[in-house]
N, C-alpha and C. Protein backbone atom coordinates (compact mmCIF):
# COMPACT_ATOMS: atom_id res chain seq x y z
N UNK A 1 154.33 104.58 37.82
CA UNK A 1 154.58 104.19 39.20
C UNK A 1 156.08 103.99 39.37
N UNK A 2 156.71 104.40 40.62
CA UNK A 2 158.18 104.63 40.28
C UNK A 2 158.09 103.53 41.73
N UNK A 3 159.23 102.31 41.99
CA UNK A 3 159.49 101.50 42.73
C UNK A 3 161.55 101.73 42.67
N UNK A 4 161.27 101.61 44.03
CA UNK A 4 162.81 101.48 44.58
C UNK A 4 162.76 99.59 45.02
N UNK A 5 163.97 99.31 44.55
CA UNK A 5 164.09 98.47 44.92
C UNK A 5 165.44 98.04 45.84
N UNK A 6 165.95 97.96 47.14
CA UNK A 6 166.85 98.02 47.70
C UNK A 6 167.35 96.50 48.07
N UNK A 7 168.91 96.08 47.90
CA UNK A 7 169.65 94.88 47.88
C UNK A 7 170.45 95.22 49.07
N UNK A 8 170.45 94.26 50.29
CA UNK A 8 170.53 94.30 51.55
C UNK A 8 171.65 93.69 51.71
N UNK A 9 172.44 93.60 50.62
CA UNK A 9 173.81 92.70 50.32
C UNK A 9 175.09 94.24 49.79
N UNK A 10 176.12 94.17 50.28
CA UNK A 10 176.65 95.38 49.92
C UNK A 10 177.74 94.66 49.18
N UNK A 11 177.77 93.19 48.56
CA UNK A 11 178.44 92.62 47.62
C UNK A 11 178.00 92.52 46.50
N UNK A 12 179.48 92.93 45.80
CA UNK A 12 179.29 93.62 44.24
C UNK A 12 178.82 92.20 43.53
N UNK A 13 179.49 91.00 43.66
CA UNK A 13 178.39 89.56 42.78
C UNK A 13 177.15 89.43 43.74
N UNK A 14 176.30 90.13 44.19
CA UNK A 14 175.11 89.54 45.22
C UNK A 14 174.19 89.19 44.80
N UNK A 15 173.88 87.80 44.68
CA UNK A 15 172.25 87.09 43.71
C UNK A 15 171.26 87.75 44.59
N UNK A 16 171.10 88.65 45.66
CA UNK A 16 169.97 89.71 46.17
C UNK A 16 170.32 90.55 45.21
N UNK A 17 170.62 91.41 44.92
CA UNK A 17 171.16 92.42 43.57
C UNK A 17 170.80 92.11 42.18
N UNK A 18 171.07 90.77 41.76
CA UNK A 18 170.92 90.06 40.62
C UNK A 18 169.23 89.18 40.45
N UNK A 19 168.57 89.63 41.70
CA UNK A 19 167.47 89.04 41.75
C UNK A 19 166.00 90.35 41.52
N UNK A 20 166.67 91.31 42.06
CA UNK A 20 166.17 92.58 41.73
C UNK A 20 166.47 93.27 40.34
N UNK A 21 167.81 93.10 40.10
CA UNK A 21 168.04 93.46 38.53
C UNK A 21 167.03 92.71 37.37
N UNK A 22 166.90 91.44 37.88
CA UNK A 22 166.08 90.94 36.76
C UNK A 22 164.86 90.89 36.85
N UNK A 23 164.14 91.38 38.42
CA UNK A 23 163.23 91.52 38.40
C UNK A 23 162.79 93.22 37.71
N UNK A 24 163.92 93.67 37.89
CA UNK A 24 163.56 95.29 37.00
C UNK A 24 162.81 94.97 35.75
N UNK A 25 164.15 94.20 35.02
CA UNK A 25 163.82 93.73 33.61
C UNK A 25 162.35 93.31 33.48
N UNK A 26 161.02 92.91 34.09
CA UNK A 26 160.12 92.45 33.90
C UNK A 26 159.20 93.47 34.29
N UNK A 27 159.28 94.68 34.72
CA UNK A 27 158.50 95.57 35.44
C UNK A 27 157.54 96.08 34.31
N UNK A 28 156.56 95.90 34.34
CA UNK A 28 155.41 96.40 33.26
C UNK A 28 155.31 97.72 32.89
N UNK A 29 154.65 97.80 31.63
CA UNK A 29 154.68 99.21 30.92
C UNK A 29 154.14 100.05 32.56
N UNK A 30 154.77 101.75 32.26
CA UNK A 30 153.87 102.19 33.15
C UNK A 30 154.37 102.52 34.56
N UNK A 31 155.21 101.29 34.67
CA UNK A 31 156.14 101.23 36.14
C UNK A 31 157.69 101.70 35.90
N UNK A 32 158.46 102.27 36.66
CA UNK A 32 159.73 102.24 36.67
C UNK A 32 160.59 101.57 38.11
N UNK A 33 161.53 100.89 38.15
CA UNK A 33 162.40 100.32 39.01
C UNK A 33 163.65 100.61 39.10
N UNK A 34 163.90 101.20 40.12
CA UNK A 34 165.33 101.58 40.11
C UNK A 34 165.79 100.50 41.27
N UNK A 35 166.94 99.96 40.95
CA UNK A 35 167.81 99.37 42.22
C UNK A 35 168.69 99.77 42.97
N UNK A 36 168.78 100.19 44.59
CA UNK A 36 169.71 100.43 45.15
C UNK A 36 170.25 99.92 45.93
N UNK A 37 171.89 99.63 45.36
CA UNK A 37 172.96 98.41 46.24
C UNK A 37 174.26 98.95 46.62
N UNK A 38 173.73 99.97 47.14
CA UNK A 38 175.18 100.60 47.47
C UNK A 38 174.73 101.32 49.32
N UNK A 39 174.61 100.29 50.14
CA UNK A 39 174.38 100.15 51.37
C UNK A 39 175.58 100.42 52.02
N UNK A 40 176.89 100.01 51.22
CA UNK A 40 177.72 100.14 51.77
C UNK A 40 178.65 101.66 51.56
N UNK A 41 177.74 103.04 51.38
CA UNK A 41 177.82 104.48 51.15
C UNK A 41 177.36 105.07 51.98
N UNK A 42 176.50 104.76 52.73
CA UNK A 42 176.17 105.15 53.90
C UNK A 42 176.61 104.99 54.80
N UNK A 43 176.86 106.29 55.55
CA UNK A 43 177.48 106.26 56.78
C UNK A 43 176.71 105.85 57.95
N UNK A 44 177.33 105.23 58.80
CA UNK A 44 176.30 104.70 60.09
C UNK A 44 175.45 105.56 60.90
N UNK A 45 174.22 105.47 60.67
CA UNK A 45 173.42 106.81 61.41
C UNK A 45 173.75 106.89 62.81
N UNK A 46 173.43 108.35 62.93
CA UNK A 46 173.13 108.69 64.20
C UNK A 46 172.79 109.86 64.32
N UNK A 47 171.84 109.88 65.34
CA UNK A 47 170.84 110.69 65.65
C UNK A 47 171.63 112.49 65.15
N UNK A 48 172.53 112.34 66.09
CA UNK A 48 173.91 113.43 65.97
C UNK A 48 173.75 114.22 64.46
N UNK A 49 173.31 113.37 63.84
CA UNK A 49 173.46 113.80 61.73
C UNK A 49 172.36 113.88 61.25
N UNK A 50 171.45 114.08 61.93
CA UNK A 50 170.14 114.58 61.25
C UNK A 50 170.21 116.17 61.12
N UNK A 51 168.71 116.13 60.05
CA UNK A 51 168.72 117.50 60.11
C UNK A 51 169.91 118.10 59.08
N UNK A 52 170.08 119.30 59.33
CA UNK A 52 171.43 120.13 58.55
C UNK A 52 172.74 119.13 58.64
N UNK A 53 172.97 118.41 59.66
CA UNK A 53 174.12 117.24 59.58
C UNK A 53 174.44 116.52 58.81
N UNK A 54 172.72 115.94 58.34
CA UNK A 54 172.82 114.61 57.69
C UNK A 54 173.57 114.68 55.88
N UNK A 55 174.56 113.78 55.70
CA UNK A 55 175.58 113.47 54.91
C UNK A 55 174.58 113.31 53.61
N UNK A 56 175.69 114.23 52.40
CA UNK A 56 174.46 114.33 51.47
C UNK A 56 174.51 112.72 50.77
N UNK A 57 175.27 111.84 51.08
CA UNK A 57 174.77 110.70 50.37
C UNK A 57 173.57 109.97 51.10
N UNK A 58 173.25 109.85 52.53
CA UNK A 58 172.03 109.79 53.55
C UNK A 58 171.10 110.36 52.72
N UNK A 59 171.13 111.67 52.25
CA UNK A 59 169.94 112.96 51.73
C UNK A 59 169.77 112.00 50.89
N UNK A 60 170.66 111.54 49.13
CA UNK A 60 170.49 111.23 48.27
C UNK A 60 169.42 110.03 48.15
N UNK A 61 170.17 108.96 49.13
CA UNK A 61 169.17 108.04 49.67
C UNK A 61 167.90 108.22 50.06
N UNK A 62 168.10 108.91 50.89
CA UNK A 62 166.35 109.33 51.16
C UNK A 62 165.49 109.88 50.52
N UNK A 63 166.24 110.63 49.34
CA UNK A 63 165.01 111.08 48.38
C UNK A 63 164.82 110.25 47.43
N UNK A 64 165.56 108.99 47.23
CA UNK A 64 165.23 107.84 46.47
C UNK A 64 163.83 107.02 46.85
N UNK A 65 164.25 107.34 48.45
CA UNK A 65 162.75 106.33 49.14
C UNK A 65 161.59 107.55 49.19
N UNK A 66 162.22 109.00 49.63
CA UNK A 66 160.62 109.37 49.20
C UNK A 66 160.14 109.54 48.02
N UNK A 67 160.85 109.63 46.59
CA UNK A 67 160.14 109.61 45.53
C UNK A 67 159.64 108.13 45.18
N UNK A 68 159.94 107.43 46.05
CA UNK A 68 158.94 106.20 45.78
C UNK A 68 157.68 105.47 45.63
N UNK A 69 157.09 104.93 44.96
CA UNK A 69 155.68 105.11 45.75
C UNK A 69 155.40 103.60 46.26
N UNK A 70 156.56 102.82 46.02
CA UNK A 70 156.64 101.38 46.80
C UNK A 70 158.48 100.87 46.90
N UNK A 71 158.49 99.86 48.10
CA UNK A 71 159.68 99.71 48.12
C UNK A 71 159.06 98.14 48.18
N UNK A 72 160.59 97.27 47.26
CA UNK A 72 160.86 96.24 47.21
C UNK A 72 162.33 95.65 47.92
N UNK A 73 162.36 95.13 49.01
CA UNK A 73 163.42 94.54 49.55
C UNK A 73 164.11 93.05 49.34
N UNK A 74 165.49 93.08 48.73
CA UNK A 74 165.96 91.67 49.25
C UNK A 74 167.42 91.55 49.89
N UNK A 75 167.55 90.81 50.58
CA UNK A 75 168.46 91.01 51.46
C UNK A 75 169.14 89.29 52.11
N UNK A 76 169.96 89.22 52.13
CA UNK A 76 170.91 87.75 52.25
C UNK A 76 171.01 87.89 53.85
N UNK A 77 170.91 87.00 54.68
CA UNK A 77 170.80 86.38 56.07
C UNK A 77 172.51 86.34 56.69
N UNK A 78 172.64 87.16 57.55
CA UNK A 78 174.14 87.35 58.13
C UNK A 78 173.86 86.78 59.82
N UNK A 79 174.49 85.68 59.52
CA UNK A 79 174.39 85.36 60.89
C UNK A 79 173.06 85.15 61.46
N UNK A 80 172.32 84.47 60.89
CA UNK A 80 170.78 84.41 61.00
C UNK A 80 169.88 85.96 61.30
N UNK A 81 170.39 86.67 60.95
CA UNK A 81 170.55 88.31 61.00
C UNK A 81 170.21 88.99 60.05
N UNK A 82 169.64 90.10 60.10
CA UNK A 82 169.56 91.41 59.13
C UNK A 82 170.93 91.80 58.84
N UNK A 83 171.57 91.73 57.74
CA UNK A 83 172.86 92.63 57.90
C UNK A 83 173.04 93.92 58.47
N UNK A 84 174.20 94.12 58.65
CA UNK A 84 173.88 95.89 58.75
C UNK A 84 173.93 96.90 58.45
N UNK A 85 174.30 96.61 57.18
CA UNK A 85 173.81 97.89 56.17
C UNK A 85 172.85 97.78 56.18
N UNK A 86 172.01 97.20 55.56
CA UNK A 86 170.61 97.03 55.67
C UNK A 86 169.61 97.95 56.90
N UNK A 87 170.36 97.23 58.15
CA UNK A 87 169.70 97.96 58.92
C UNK A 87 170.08 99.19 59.41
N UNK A 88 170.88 99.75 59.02
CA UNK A 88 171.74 100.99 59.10
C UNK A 88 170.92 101.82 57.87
N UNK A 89 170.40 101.26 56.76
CA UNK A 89 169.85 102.30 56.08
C UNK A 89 168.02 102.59 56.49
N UNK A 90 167.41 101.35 56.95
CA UNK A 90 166.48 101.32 57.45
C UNK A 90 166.40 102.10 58.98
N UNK A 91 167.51 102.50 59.54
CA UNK A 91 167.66 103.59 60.38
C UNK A 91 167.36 105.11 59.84
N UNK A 92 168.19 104.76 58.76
CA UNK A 92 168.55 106.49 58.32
C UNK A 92 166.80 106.21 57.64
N UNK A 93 166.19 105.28 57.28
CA UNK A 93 164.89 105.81 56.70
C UNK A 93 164.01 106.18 57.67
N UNK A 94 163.69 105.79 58.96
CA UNK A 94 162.88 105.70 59.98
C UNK A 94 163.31 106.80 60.85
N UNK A 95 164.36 107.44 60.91
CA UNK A 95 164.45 108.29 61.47
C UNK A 95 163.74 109.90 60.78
N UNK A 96 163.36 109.66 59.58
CA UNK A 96 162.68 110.78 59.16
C UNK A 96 161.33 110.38 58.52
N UNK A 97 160.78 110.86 57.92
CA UNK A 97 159.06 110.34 57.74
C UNK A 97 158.85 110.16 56.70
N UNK A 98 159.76 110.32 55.42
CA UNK A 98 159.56 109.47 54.04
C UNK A 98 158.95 108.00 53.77
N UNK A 99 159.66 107.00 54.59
CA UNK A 99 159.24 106.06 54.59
C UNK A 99 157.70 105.53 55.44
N UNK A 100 157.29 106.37 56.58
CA UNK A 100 156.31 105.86 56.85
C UNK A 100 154.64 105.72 56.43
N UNK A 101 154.68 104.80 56.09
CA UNK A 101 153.21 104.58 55.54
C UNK A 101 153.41 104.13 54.01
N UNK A 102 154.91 103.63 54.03
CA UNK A 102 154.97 103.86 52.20
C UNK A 102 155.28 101.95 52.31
N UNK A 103 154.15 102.00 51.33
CA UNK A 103 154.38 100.25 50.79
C UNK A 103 155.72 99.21 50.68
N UNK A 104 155.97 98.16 51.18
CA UNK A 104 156.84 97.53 51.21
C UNK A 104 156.80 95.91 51.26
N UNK A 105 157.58 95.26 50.34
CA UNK A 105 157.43 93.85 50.20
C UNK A 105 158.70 93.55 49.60
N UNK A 106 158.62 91.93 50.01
CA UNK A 106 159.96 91.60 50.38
C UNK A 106 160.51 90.19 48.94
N UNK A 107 161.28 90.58 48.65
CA UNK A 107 161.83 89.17 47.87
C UNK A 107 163.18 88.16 48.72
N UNK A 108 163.39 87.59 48.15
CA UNK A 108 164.48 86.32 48.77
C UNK A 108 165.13 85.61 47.86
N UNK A 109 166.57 85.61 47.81
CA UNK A 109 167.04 85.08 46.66
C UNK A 109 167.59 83.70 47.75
N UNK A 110 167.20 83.18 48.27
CA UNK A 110 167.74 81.96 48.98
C UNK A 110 166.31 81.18 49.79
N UNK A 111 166.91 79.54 49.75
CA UNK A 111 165.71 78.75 49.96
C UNK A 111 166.16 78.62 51.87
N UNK A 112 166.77 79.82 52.55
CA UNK A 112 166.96 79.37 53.75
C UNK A 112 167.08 81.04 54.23
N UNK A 113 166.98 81.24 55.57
CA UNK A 113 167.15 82.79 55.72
C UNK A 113 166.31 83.49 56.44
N UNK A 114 165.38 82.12 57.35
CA UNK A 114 164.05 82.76 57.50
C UNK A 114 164.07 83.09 59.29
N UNK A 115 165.41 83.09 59.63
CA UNK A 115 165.31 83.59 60.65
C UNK A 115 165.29 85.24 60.68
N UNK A 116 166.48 85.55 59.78
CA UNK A 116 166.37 86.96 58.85
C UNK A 116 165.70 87.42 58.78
N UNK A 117 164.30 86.43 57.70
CA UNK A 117 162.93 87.37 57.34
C UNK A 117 162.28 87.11 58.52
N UNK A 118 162.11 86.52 59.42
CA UNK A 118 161.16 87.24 60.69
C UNK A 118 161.83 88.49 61.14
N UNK A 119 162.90 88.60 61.40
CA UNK A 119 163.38 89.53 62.38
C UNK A 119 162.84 90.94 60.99
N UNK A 120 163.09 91.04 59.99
CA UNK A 120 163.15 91.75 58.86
C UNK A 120 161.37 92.21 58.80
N UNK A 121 161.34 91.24 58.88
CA UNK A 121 159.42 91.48 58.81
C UNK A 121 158.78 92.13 59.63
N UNK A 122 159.20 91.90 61.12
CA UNK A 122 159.12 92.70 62.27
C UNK A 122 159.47 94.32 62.47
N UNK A 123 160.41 94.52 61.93
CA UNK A 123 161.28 95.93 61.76
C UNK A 123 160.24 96.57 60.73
N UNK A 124 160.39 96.11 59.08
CA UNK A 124 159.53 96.26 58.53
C UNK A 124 158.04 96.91 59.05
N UNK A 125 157.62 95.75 59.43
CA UNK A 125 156.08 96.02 60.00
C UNK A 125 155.98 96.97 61.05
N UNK A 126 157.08 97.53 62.12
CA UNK A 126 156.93 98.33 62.90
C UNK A 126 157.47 99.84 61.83
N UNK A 127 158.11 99.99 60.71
CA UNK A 127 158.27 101.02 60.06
C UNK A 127 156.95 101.42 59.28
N UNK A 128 156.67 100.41 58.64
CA UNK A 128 155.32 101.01 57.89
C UNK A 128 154.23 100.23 58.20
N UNK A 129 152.83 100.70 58.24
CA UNK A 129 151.82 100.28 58.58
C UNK A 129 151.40 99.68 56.65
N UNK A 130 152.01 99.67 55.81
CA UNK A 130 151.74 99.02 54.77
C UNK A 130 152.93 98.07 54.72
N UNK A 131 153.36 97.65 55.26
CA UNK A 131 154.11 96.46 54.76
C UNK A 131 153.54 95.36 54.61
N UNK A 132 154.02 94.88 53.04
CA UNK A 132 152.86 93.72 52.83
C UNK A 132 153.76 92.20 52.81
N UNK A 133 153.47 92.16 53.94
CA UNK A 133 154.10 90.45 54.76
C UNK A 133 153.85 89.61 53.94
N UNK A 134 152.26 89.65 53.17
CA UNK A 134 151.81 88.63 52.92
C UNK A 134 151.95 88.22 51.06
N UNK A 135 152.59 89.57 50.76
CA UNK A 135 153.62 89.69 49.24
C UNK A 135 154.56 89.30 49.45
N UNK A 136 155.25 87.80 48.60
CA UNK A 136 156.80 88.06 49.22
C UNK A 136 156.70 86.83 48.40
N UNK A 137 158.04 86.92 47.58
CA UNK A 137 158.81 86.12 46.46
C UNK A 137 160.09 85.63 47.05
N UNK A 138 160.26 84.61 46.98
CA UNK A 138 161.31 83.32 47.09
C UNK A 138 161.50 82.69 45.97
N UNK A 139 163.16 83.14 45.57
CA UNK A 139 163.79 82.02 44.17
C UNK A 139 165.42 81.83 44.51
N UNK A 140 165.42 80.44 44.94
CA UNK A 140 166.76 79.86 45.11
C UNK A 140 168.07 80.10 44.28
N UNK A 141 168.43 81.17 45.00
CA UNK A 141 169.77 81.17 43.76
C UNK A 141 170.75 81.62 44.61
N UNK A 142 171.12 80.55 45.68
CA UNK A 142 172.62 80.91 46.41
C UNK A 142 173.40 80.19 45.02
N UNK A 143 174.34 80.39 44.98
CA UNK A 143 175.76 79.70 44.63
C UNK A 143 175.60 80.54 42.97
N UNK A 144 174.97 80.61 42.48
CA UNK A 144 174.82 81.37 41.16
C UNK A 144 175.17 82.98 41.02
N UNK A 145 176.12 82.83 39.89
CA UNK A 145 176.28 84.02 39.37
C UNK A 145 174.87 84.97 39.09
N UNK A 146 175.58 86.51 39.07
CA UNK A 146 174.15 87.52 38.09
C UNK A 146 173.95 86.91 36.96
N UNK A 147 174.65 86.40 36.19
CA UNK A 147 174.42 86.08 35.04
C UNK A 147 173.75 84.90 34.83
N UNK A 148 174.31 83.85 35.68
CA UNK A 148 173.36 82.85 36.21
C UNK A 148 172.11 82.99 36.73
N UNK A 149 171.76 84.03 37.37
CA UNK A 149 170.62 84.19 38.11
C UNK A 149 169.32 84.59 36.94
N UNK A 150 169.67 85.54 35.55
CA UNK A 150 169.03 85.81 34.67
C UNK A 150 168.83 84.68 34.31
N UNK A 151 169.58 83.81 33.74
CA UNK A 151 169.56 82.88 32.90
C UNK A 151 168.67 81.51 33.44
N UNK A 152 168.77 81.38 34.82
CA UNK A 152 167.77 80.50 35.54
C UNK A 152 166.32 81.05 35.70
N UNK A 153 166.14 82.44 35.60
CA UNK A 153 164.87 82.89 35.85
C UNK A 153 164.15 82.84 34.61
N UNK A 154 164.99 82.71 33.25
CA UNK A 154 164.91 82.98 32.06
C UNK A 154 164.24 81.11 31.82
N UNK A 155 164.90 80.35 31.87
CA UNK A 155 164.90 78.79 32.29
C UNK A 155 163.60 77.96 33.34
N UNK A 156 163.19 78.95 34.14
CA UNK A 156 162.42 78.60 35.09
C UNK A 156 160.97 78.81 35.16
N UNK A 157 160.31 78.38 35.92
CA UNK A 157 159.04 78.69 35.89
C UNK A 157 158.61 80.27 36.82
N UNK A 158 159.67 80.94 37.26
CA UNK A 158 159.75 81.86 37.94
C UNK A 158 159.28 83.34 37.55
N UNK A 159 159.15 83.50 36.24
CA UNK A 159 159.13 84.39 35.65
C UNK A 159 157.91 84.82 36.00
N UNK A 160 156.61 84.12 36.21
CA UNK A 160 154.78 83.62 36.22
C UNK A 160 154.99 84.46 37.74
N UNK A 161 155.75 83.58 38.41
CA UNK A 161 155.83 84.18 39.68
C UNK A 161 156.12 85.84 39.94
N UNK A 162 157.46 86.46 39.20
CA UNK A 162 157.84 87.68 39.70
C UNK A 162 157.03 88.50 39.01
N UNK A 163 155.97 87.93 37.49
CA UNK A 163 155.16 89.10 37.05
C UNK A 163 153.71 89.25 38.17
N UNK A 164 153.09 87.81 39.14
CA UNK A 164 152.33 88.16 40.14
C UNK A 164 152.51 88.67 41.18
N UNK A 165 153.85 88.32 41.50
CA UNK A 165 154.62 89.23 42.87
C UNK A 165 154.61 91.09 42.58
N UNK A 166 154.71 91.48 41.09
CA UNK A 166 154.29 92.63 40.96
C UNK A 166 153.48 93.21 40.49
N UNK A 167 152.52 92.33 40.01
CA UNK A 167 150.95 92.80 39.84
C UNK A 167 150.55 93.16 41.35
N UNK A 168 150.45 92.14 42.34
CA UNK A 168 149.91 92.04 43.39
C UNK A 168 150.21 93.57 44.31
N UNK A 169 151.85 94.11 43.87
CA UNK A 169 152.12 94.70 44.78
C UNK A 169 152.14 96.33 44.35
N UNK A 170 152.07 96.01 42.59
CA UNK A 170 151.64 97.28 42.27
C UNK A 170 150.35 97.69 42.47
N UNK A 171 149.16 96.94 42.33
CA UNK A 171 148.15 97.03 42.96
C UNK A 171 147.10 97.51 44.26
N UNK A 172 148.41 96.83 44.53
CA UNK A 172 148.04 97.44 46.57
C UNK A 172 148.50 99.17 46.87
N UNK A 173 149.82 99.44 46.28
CA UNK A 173 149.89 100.37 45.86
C UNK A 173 149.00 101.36 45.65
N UNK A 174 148.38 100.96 44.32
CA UNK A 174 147.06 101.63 43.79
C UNK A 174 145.99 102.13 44.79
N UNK A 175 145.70 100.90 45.85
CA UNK A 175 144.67 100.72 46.41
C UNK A 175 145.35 101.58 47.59
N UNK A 176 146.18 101.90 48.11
CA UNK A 176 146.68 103.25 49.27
C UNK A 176 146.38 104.38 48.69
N UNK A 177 146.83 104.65 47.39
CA UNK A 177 146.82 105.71 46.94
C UNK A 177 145.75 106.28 47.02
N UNK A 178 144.82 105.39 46.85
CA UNK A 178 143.21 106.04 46.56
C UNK A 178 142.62 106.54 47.96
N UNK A 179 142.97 105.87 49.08
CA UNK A 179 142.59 106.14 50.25
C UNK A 179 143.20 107.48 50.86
């Protein structure tokens, strides 16, 4: 099972980045996780660049999300806001049909942000008719380094958590597939 996992932070120390990296590290036999944090490579869509237009790093991206067979999101709160890379790549995904219908759930590397994840959840839920709202991992790690962020998850009782956050969601997975 191949999972993209995308960091909604286009900063190079981002504990969204460092929260997905270590959640790679735990991904069970069987699964693969790739992380993508380079939001800030994409050029700002528009309609104008589809098609033969569209910029081959857009292409590159997008064949990351369609060889996916689930996406994992985390993403840091700008201004009680979606950033906009974030939503600039969730453009360039929705504007073509890779992403629709393809599984999606959300992580949170901060104990605050939740004006974010509504607005995020909403977008989400109007992109795919599998977005699973009701999957979704929360572990406090503003102010901490990547290295910190391993080392607390390593330390914590969190670990119990991110291996059910991806049982649950590899699962559901499973359960589209079959349908």
């Amino acid at each position: 099972m191949k999972l993209l996992a995308i960091s909604g932070s286009a900063r190079e120390a981002s504990t969204n980045t460092a929260l997905l990296n270590a959640i790679k590290g735990r991904v069970p036999l069987g699964a693969e996780l790739s992380v993508f944090n380079q939001l800030n490579t994409l050029p700002v869509f528009s309609p104008d660049f589809e098609g033969e237009k569209t910029p081959q790093v857009a292409h590159e991206f997008i064949d990351q999300v369609a060889l996916a067979d689930g996406i994992i999101i985390s993403s840091p709160e700008y201004i009680r806001a979606i950033p906009g890379g974030l939503k600039n790549a969730i453009d360039w995904m929705v504007s073509r049909y890779e992403v629709v219908g393809k599984p999606i759930a959300l992580v949170h590397a901060s104990h605050r942000g939740d004006d974010m994840l509504a607005s995020l959840r909403l977008v989400l839920g109007t992109v795919s008719e599998h977005f699973q709202e009701d999957n979704f991992l929360r572990i406090p790690l503003i102010g901490k380094t990547p290295e910190e962020v391993e080392a607390f998850i390593q330390t914590s009782n969190y670990e119990a958590d991110i291996s059910k956050f991806l049982a649950d969601f590899m699962a559901r997975i499973e359960e589209i597939k079959q349908k």
